[in-house]
Protein backbone atom coordinates (compact mmCIF):
# COMPACT_ATOMS: atom_id res chain seq x y z
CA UNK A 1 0.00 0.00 0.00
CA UNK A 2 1.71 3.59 -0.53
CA UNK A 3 1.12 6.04 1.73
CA UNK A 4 -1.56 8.46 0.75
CA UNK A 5 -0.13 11.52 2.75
CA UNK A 6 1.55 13.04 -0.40
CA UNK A 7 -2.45 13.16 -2.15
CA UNK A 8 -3.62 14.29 1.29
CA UNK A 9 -4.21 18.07 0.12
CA UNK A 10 -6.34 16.46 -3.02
CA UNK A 11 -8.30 14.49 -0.29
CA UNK A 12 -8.66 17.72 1.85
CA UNK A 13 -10.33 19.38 -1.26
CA UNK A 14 -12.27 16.41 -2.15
CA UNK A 15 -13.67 16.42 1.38
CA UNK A 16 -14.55 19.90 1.54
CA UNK A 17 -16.06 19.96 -2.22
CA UNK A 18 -18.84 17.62 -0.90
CA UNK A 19 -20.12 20.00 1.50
CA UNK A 20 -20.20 23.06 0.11
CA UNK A 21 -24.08 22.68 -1.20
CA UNK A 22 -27.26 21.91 0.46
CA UNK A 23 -29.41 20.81 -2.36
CA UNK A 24 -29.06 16.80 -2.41
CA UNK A 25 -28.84 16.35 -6.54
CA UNK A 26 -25.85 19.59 -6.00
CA UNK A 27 -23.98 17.48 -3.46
CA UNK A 28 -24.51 13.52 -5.03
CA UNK A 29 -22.82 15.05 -7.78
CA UNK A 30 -19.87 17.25 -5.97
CA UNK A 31 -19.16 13.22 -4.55
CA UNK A 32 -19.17 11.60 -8.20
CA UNK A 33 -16.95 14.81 -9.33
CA UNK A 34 -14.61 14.35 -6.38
CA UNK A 35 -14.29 10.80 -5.74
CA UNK A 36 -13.18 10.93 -10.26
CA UNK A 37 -10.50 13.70 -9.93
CA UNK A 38 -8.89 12.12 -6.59
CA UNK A 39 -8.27 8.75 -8.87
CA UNK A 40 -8.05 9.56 -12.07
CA UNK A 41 -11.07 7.66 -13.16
CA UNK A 42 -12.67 8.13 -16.60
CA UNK A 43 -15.68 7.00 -15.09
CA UNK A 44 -17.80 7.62 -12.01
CA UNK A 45 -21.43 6.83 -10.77
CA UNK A 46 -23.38 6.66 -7.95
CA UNK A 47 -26.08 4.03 -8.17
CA UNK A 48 -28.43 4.60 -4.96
CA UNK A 49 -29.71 1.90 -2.92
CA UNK A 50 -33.11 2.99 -2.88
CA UNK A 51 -34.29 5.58 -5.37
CA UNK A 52 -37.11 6.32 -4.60
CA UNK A 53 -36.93 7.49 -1.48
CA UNK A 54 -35.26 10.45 -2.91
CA UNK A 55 -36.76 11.25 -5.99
CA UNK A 56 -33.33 10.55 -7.78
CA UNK A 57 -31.85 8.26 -10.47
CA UNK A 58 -28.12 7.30 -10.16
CA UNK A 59 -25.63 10.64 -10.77
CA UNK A 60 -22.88 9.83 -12.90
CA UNK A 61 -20.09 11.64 -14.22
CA UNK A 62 -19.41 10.42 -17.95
CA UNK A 63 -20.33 7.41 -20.23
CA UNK A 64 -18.43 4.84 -19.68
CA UNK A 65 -15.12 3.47 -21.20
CA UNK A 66 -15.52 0.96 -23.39
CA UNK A 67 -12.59 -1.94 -22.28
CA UNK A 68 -9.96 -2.48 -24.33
CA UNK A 69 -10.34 -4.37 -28.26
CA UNK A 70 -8.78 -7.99 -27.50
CA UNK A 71 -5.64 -9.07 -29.69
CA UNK A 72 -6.58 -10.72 -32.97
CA UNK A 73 -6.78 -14.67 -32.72
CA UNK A 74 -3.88 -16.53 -34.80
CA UNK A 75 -4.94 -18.06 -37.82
CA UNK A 76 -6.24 -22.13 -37.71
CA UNK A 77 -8.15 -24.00 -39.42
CA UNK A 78 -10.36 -24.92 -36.30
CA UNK A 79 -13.69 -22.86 -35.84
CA UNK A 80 -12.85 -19.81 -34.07
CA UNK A 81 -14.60 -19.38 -30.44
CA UNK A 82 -15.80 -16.33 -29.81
CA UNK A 83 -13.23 -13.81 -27.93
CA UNK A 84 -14.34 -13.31 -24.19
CA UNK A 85 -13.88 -9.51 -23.41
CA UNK A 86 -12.06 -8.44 -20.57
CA UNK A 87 -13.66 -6.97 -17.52
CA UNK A 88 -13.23 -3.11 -17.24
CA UNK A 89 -11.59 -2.73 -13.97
CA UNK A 90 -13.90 -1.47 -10.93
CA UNK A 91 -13.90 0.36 -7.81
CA UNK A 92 -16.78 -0.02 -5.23
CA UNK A 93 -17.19 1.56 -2.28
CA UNK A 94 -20.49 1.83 0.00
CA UNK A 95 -21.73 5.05 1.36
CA UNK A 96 -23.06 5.11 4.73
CA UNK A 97 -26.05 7.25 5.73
CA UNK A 98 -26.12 6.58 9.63
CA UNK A 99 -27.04 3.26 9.45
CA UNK A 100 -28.10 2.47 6.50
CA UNK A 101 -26.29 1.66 2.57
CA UNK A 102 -27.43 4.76 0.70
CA UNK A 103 -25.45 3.77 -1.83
CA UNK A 104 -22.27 2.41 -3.87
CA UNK A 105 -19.53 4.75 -5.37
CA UNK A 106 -18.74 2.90 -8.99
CA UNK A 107 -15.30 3.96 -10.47
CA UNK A 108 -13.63 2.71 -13.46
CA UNK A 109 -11.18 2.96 -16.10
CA UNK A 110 -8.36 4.42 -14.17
CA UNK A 111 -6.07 6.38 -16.21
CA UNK A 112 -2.86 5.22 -15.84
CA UNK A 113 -3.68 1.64 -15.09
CA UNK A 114 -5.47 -0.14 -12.63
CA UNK A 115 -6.56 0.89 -9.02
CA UNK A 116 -4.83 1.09 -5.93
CA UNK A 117 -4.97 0.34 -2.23
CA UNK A 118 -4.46 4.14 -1.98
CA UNK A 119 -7.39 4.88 -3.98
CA UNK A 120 -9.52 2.68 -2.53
CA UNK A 121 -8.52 4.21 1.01
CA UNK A 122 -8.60 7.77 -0.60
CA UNK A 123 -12.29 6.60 -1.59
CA UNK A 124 -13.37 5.30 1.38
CA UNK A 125 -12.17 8.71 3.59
CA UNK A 126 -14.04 10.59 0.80
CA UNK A 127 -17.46 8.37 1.03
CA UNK A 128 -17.13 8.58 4.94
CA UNK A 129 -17.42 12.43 4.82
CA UNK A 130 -19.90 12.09 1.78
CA UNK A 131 -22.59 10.12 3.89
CA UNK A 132 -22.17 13.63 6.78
CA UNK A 133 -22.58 15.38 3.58
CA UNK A 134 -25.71 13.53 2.38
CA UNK A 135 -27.66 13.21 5.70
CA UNK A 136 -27.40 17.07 5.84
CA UNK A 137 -28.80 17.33 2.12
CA UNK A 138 -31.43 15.44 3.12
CA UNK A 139 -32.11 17.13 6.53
CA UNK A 140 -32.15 20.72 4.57
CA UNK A 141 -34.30 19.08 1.65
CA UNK A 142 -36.86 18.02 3.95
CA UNK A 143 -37.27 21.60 5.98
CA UNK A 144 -37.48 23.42 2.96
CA UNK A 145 -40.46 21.06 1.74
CA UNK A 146 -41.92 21.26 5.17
CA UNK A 147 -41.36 25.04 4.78
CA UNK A 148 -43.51 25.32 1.21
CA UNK A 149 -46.05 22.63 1.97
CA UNK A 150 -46.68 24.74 5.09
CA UNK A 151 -46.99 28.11 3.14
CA UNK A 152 -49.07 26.07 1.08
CA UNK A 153 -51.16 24.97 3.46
CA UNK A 154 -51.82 28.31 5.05
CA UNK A 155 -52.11 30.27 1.70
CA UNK A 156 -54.84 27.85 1.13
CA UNK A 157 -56.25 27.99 4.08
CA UNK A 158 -56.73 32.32 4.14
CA UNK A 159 -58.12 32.25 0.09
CA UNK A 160 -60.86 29.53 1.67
CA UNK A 161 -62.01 31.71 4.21
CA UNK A 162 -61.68 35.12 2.21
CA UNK A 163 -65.44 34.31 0.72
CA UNK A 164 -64.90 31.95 -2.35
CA UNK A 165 -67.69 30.20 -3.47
CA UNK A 166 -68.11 26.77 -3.00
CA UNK A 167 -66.49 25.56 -7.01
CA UNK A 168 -63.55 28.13 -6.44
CA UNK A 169 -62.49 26.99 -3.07
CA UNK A 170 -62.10 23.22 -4.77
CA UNK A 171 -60.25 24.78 -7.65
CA UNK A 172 -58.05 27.15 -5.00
CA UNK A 173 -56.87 23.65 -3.15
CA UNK A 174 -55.89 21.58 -6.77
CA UNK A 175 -54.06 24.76 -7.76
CA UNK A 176 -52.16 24.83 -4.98
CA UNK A 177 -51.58 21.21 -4.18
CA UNK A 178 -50.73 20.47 -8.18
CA UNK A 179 -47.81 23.34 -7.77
CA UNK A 180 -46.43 22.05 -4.03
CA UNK A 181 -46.25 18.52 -5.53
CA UNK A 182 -44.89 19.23 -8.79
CA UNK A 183 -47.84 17.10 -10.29
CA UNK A 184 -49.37 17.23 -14.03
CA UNK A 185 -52.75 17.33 -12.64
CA UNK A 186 -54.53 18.39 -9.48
CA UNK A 187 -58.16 16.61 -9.20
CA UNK A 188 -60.39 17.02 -6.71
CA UNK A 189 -63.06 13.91 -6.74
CA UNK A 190 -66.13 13.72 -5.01
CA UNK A 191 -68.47 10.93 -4.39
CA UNK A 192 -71.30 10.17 -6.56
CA UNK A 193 -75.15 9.02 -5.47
CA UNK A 194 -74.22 5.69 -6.94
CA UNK A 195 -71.32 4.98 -4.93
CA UNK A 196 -68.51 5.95 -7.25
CA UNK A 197 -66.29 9.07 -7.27
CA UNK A 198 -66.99 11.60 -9.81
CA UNK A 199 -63.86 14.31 -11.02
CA UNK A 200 -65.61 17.54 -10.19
CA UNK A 201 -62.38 19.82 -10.62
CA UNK A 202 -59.02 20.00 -12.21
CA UNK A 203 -56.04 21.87 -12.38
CA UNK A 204 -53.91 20.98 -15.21
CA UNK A 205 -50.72 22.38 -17.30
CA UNK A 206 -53.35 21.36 -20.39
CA UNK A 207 -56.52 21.67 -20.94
CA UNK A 208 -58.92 19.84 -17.88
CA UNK A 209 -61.92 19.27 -19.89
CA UNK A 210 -61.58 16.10 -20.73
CA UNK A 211 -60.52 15.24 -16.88
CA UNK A 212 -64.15 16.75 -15.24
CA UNK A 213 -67.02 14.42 -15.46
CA UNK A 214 -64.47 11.27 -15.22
CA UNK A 215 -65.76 8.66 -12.92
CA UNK A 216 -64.76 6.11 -11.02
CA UNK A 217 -67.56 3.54 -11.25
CA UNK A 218 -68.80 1.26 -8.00
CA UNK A 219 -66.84 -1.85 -7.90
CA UNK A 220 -63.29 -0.21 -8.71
CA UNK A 221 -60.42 -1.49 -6.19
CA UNK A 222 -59.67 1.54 -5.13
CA UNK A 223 -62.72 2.83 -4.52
CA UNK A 224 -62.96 1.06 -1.16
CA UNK A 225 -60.11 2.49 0.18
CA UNK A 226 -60.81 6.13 -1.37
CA UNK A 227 -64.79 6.14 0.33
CA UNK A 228 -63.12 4.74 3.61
CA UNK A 229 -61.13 7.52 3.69
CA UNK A 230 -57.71 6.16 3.59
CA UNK A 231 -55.05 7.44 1.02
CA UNK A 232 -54.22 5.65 -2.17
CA UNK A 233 -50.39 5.60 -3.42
CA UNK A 234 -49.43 4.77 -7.13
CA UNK A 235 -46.20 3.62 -8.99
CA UNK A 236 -48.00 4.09 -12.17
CA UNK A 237 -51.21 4.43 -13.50
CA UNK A 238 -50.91 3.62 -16.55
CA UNK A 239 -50.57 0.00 -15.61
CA UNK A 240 -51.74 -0.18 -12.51
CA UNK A 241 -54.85 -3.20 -12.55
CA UNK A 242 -56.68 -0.93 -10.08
CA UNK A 243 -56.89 1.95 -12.14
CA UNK A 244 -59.90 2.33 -14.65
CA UNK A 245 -60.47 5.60 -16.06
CA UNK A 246 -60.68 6.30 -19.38
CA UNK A 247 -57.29 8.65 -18.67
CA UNK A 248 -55.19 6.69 -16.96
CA UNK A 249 -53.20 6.10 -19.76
CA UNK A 250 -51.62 9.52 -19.24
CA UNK A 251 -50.11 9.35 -15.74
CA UNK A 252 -47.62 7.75 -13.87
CA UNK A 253 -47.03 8.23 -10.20
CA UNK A 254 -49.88 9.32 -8.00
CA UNK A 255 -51.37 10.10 -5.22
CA UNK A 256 -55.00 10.26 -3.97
CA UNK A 257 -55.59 11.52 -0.67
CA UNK A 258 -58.96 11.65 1.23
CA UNK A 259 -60.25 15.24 1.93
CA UNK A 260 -61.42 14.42 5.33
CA UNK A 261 -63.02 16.85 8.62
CA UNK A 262 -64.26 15.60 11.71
CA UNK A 263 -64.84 12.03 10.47
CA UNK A 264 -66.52 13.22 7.21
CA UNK A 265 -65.18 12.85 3.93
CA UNK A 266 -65.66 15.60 1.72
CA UNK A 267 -63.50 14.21 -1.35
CA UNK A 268 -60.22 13.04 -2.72
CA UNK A 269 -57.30 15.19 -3.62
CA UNK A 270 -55.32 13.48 -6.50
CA UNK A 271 -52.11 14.54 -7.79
CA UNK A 272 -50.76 12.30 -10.62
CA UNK A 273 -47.58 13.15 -12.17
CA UNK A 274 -47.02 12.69 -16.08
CA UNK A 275 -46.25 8.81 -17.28
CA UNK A 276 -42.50 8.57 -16.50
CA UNK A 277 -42.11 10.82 -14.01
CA UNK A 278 -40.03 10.42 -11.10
CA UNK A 279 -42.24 8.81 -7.99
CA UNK A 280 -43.28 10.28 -5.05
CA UNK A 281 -40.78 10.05 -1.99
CA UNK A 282 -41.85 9.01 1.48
CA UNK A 283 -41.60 12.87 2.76
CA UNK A 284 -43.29 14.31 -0.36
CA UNK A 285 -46.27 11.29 0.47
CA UNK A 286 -46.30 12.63 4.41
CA UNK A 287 -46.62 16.37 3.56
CA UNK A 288 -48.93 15.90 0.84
CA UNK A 289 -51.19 13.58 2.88
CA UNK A 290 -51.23 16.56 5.82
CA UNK A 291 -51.87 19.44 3.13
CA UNK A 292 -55.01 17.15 2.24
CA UNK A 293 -56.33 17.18 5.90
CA UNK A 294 -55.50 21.22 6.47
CA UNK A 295 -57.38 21.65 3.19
CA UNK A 296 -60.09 19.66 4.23
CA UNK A 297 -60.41 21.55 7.50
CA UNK A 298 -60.08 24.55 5.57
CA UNK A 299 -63.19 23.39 3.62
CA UNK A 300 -65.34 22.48 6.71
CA UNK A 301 -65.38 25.92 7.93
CA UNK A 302 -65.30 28.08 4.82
CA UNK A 303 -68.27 25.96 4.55
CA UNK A 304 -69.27 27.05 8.18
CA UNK A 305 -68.62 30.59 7.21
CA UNK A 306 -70.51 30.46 4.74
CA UNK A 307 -73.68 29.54 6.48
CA UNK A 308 -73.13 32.16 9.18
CA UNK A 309 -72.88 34.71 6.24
CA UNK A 310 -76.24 33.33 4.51
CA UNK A 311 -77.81 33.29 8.64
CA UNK A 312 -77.11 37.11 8.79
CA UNK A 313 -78.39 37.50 5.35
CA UNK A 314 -81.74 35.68 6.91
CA UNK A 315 -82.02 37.80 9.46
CA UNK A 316 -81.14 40.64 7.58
CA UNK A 317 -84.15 40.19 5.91
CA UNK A 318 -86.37 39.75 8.90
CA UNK A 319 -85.01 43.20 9.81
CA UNK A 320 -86.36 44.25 6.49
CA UNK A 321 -89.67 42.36 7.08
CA UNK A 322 -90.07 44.59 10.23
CA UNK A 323 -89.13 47.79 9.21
CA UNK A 324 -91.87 47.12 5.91
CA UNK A 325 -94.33 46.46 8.94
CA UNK A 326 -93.21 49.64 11.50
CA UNK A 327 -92.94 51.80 8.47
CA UNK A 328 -95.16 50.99 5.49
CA UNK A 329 -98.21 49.68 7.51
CA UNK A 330 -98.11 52.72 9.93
CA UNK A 331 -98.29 55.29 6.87
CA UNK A 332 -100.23 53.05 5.63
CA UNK A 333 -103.00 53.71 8.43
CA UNK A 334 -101.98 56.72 9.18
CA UNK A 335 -103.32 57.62 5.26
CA UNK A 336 -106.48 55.80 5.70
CA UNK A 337 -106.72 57.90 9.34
CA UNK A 338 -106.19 61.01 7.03
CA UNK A 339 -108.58 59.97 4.58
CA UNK A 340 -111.24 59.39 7.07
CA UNK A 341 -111.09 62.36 8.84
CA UNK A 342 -111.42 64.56 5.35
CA UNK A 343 -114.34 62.72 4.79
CA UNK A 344 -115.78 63.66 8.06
CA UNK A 345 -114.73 67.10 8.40
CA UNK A 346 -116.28 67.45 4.35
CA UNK A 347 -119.57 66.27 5.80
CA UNK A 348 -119.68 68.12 8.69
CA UNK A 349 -117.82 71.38 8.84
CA UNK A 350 -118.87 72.72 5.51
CA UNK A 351 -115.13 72.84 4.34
CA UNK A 352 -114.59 74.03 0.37
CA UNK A 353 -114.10 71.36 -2.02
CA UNK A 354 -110.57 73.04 -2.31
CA UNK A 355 -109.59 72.15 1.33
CA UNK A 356 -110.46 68.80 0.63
CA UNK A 357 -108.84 68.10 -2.61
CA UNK A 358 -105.46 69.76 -0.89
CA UNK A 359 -105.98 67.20 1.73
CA UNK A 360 -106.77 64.31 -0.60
CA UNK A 361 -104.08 65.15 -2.56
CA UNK A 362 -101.50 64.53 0.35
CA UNK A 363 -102.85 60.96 0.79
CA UNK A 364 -102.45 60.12 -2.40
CA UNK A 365 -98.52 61.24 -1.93
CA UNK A 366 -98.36 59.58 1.16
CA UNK A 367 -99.75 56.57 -0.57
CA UNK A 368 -96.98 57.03 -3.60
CA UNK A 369 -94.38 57.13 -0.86
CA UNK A 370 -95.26 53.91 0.95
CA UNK A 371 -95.87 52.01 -2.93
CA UNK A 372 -92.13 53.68 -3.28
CA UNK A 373 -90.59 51.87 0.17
CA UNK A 374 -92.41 48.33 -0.44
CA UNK A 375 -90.43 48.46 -4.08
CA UNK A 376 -87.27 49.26 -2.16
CA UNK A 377 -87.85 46.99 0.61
CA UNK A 378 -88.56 44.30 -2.54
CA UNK A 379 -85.33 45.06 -4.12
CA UNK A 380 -83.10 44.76 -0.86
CA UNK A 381 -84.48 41.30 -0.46
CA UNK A 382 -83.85 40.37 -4.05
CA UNK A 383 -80.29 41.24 -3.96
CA UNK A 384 -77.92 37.84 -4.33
CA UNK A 385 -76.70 37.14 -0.40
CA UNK A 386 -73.12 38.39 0.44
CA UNK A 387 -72.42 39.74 -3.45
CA UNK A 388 -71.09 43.25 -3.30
CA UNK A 389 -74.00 45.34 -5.64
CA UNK A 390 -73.77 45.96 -9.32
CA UNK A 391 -76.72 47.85 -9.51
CA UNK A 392 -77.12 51.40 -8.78
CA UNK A 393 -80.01 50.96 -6.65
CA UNK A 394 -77.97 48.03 -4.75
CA UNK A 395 -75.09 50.74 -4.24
CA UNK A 396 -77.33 53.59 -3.45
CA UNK A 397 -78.89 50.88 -0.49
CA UNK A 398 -75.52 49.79 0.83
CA UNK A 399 -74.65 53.38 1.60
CA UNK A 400 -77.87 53.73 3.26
CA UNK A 401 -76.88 50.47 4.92
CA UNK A 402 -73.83 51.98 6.17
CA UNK A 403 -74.97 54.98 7.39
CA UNK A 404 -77.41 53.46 9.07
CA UNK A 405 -75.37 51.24 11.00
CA UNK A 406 -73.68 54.98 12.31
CA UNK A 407 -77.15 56.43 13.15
CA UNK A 408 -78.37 53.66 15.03
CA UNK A 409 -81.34 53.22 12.58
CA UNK A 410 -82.61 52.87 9.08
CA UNK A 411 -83.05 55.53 6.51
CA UNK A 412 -86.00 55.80 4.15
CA UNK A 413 -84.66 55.33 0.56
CA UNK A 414 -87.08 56.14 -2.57
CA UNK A 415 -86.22 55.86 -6.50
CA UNK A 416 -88.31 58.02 -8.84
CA UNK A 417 -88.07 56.94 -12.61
CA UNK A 418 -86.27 54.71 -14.33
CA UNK A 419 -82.89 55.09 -12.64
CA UNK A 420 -81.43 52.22 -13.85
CA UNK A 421 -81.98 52.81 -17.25
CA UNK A 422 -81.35 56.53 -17.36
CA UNK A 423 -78.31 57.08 -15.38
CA UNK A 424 -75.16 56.05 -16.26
CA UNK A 425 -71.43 56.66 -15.73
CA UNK A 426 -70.24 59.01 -14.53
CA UNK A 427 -73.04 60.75 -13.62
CA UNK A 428 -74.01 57.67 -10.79
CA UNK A 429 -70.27 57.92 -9.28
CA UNK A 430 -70.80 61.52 -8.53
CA UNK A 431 -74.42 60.93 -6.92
CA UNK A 432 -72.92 58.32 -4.59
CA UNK A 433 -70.02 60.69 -3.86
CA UNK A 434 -72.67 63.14 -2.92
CA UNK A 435 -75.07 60.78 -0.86
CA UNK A 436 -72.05 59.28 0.80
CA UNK A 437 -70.90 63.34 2.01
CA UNK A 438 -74.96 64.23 2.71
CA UNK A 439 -74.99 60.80 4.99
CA UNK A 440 -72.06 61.67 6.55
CA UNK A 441 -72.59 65.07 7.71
CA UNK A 442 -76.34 63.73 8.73
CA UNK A 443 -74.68 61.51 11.17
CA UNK A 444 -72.64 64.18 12.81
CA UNK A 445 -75.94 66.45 13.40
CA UNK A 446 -76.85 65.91 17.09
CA UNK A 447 -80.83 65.14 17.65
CA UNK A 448 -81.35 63.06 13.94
CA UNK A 449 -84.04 60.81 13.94
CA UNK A 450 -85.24 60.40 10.51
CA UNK A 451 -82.91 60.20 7.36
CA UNK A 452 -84.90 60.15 4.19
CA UNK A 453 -82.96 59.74 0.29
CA UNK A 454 -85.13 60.13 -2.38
CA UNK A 455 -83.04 59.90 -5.91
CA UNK A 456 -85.36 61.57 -8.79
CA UNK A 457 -84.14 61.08 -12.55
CA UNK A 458 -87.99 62.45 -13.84
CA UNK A 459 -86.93 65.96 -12.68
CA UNK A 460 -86.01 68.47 -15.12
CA UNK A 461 -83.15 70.66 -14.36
CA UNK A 462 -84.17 74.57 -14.09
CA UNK A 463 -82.80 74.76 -17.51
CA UNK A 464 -85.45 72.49 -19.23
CA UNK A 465 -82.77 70.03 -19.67
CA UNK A 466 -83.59 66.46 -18.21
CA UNK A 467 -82.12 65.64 -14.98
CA UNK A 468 -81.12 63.70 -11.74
CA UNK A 469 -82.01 65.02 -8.13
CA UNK A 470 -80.62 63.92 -4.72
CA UNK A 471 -82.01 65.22 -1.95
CA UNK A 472 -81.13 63.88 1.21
CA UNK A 473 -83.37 65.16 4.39
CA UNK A 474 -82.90 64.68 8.40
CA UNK A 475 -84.57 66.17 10.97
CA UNK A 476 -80.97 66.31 13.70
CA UNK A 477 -81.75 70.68 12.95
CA UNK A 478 -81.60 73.57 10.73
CA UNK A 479 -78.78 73.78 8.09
CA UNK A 480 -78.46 75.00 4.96
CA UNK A 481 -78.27 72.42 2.21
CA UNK A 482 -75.55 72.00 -0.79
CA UNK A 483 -76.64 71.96 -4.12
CA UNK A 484 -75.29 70.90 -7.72
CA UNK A 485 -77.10 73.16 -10.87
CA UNK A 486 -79.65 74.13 -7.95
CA UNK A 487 -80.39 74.80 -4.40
CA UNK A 488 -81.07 73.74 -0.86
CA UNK A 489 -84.63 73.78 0.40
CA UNK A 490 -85.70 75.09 3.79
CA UNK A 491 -87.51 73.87 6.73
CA UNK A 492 -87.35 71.92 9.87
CA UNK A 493 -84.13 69.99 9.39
CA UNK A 494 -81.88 69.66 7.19
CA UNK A 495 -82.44 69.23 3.47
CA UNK A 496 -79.42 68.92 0.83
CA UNK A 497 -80.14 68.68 -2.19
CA UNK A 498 -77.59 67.55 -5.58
CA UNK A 499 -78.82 67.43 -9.38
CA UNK A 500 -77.23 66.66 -12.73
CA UNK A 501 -78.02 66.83 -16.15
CA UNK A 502 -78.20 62.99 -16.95
């Protein structure tokens, strides 16, 4: 054996070559590299133990060598046997991981002739320091997926809860398990009234639409194991008996996890990489399987949320209901009140017929007014539960909404005309700008009980041109009024008053 000491700096550099990268692939092939320079070798692999576990095929350095043509055979009149190649000389030496093989070191074709005790003990120093090496790669490999499947998990879990509807929040969780697993598909399946398992979204690099609508028919293998909730682990697809889709011809590796809450299963999450792709490791399997049940918590009380948002909508509208029955049935009979009394003072006082059409006249405003709130009151109820209006009428409502909620009670809101269909952009943004600054100085005025909007687009600007009117009333004091193209009208209260051509 020669003594290595003179190749001792080479070894140094070797050994500290190995370590200077984190990422597992980066440092397998720092060993191949190093472990090839320190002999001389033409040739150098790595064939791991266990591939999968890693993700990784065997890291190599170059192709290698053919051996050496053998001499031509003398001439003879015997039939020639065929010439048995020699074997290309080896070197093999195991890397430890702890306790375990990870792998062997291959080298071959030694430069200037065969190899010796020194290299192998040069080799075996180096694979010592490359298992350290390796354990840490795998140790910083497995935080940073912890790390993203984690961020995944919790990105998920905020977009569920944000307000997505029901189809988005199972698209939101196949997105984002499809990029954390480096899949070609994420597929979200649910169960069927039959007993299968239905594809009800996909996320895909492609085009999904031939994925949604898949099923997976009663009867299937893996169907047991899906409905009971337990996860489902692939090689490949492709040709795996159990599979039976019409697309599993397209996949390789996969994994189907159960979307499961509080003992109920809401789905599977399946995440099936492209046919030939590497398969899944035992980490990646672990993480993915706890994304699944975060998601499906996730799911259980967006879900929840959900129903608490369409509960205040319900008794929203039972607010509504009341307010129709304190407010419209009171004017209500407090008209027919009115109209009784004219038509017993007209009998017997003697009053002129123009005293009593003045007075008749007024009920059949006050009447206009109440048919005015039950349309309004008809419209809140008819807007779509926790959608944000599109409507001008919806807007014009949520600002009395707010406002409201500052003055401790509702204001009256009437629509004249066809607002809808005569006002438009940008005309409508300047009204609300104006009805949100009339609401908010209404709130401010001590003594306010009674807020009414009424928003006119049958009133004709002084000009004779057609218009818009806001006027915005409270009875919190005196004040004078602002007024766009016109001008504030007096009386107990407050009135302000904004118009626009249209």
């Amino acid at each position: 054996m020669h003594d290595p000491v003179p190749r001792l700096p080479s070894l140094l550099e070797a050994v500290l070559s190995v370590g200077t990268d984190l990422e597992l692939r980066a440092t397998l092939q720092h060993i191949v590299d190093a472990a090839a320079e320190l002999t001389e070798a033409r040739y150098a692999a790595l064939d791991m133990t266990d591939p999968g576990r890693d993700g990784l095929t065997g890291i190599r350095t170059a192709e290698r060598p053919e051996p050496p043509e053998p001499p031509e055979p003398p001439e003879s009149t015997e039939s020639p046997k065929p010439p048995e190649l020699p074997e290309l000389p080896e070197l093999v030496v195991p890397i430890h991981v702890d306790d375990e093989v990870f792998g062997d070191l291959r080298l071959a074709g030694k430069r200037d002739g065969p190899f010796t005790d020194e290299d192998e003990q040069l080799v075996r120093v180096l694979a010592t320091q490359a298992g350290i090496a390796i354990g840490n790669a795998r140790l910083y490999e497995t935080a940073r997926q912890r790390e993203r499947w984690i961020e995944g998990a919790a990105a998920v879990t905020t977009a569920l809860l944000s307000g997505e509807s029901a189809a988005d929040a199972l698209m939101t969780v196949a997105e984002r398990a499809r990029r954390l697993a480096e899949a070609s598909a994420g597929v979200i399946l649910q169960p069927t009234e039959d007993g299968g398992m239905e594809i009800v979204t996909a996320s895909t690099l492609d085009d999904p639409g031939d994925i949604v609508g898949v099923v997976i028919d009663p009867g299937s293998p893996v169907l047991e194991q899906l409905l009971g909730g337990e996860p489902v682990f692939i090689d490949d697809t492709a040709t795996d008996p159990r599979m039976t889709t019409r697309v599993r011809h397209r996949f390789g590796p996969s994994m189907m996890l159960p979307l499961q809450a509080g003992g109920r299963l809401l789905g599977t999450l399946a995440l099936p990489r492209r046919r030939g792709g590497r398969p899944y490791t035992a980490v990646e399997r672990l993480l993915a399987t706890q994304f699944a049940s975060q998601a499906a918590l996730a799911l259980v009380h967006a879900e929840a949320q959900h129903s608490r948002e369409r509960l205040a909508v319900y008794e929203d509208r039972d607010r509504i209901a009341r307010d129709l029955h304190d407010l419209v049935v009171q004017r209500l009979f407090a008209t027919g009140m009115m109209l009784e009394s004219t038509q017993r003072r007209s009998a017997g006082t003697g009053d002129t017929d123009k005293d009593v059409h003045a007075m008749l006249g007024r009920a059949v405003d006050e009447l206009q007014s109440t048919v005015q709130e039950v349309r309004t009151a008809i419209f809140a109820l008819q807007q779509p539960p926790a959608d944000a209006p599109t409507t001008f009428r919806g807007k014009v409502l949520r600002e009395a909404a707010g406002a409201g909620a500052v003055l401790g009670f509702q204001p009256s809101t009437r629509f004249i005309g066809a607002v809808e269909n005569r006002l438009a952009e940008p005309v409508a943004g300047r009204l609300l700008t104006a009805l949100r600054r009339a609401l908010t100085a209404a709130s401010r005025r001590a003594g306010a009980s009674r807020v009414e909007i009424t928003v006119d687009v049958t009133a004709p600007l002084p000009d004779g041109r057609p218009g818009v009117r806001l006027t915005v009333f409270d009875d919190g004091g005196a004040g004078n009024g602002h007024a766009e193209g016109g001008g504030a009208e007096g009386g107990a209260g407050t009135t302000v008053t904004w118009q626009s051509p249209l």
